[in-house]
Protein backbone atom coordinates (compact mmCIF):
# COMPACT_ATOMS: atom_id res chain seq x y z
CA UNK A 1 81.25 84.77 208.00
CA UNK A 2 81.30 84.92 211.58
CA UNK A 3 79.25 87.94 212.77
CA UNK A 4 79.09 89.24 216.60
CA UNK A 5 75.39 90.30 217.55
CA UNK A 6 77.03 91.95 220.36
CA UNK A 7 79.38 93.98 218.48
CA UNK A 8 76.49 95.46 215.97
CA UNK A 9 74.46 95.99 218.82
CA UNK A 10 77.46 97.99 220.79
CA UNK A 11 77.63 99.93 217.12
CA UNK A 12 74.05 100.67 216.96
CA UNK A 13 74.29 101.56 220.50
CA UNK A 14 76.99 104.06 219.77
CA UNK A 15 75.11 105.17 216.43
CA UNK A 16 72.04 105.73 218.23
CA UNK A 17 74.22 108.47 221.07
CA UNK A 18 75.83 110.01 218.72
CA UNK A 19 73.03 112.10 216.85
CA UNK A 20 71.86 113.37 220.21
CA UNK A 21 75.08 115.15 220.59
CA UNK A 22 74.86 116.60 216.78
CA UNK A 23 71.30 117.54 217.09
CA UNK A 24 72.06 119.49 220.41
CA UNK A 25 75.19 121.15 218.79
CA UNK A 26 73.32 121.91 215.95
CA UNK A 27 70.29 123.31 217.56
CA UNK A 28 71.99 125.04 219.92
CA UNK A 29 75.54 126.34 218.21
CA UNK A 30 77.10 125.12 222.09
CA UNK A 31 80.04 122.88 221.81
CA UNK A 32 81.96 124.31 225.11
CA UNK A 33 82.34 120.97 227.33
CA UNK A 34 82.69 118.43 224.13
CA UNK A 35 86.43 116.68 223.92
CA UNK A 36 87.78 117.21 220.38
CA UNK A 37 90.80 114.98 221.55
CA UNK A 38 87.88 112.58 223.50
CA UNK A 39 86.17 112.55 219.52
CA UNK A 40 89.90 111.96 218.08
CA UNK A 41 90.21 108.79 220.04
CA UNK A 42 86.83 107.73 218.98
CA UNK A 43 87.38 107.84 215.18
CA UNK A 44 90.79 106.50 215.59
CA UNK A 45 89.05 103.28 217.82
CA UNK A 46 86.71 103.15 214.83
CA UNK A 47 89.39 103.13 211.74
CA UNK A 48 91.15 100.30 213.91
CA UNK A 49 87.43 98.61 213.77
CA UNK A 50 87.51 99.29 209.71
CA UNK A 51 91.12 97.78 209.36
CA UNK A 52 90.29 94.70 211.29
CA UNK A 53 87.41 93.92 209.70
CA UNK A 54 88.98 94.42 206.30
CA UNK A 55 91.55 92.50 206.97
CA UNK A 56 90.80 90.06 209.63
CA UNK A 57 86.41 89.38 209.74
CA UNK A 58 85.40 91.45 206.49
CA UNK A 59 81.79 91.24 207.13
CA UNK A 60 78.95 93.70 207.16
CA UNK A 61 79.37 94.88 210.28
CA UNK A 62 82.08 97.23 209.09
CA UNK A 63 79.74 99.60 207.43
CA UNK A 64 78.17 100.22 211.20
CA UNK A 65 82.00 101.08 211.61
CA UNK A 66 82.02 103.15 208.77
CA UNK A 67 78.77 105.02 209.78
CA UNK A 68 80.12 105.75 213.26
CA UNK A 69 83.22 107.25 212.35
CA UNK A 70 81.16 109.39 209.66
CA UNK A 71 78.72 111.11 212.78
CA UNK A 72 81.49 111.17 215.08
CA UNK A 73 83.40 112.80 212.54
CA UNK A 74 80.57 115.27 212.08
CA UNK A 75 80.86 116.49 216.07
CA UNK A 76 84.26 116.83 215.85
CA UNK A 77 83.73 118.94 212.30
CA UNK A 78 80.77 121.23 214.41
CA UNK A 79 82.90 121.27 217.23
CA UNK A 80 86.06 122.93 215.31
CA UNK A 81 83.29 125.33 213.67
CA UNK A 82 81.45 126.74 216.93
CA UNK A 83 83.97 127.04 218.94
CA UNK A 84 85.46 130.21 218.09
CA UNK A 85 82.31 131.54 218.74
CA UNK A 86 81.20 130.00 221.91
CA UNK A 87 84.78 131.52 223.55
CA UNK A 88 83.88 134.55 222.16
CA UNK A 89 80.86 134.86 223.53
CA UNK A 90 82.26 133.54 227.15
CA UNK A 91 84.74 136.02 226.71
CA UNK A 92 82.11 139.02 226.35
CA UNK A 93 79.97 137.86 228.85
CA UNK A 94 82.32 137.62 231.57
């Protein structure tokens, strides 16, 4: 098993970010600014992660893949749920 200390550190790195964003959506139902394509790209980066590690390095470091692609998955999911309503209100206000 050859695992990267780098790479789990990048992943924690990115695990750590993530929340921020959720905790801000979630606290403050404002998604206007977030990149649901941006977020797309993400999760697809991490499901090419996944593969290679199941089929090229499966080590443990794929369930700090996994994990990632589960929160980022989670702003895209409150971003597609606040959204209508964040244009709506720009729409009223203006």
């Amino acid at each position: 098993m050859n695992v990267s200390v780098f790479e789990i550190l990048m992943l924690l790195c990115f695990a750590c970010s993530w929340p921020v964003s959720i905790a801000k959506a979630l606290k403050t139902k404002v998604v206007i600014g977030k990149s649901p394509i941006f977020m797309g790209i993400i999760i697809v980066g991490y499901l090419f992660g996944i593969i290679h590690k199941l089929l090229y390095s499966n080590d443990c470091v794929v369930y700090l893949y996994l994990f990632n692609l589960l929160i980022v998955s989670f702003d895209l999911f409150l971003y597609f749920k606040y959204i209508g309503q964040n244009r709506r209100d720009l729409k009223s206000s203006q």
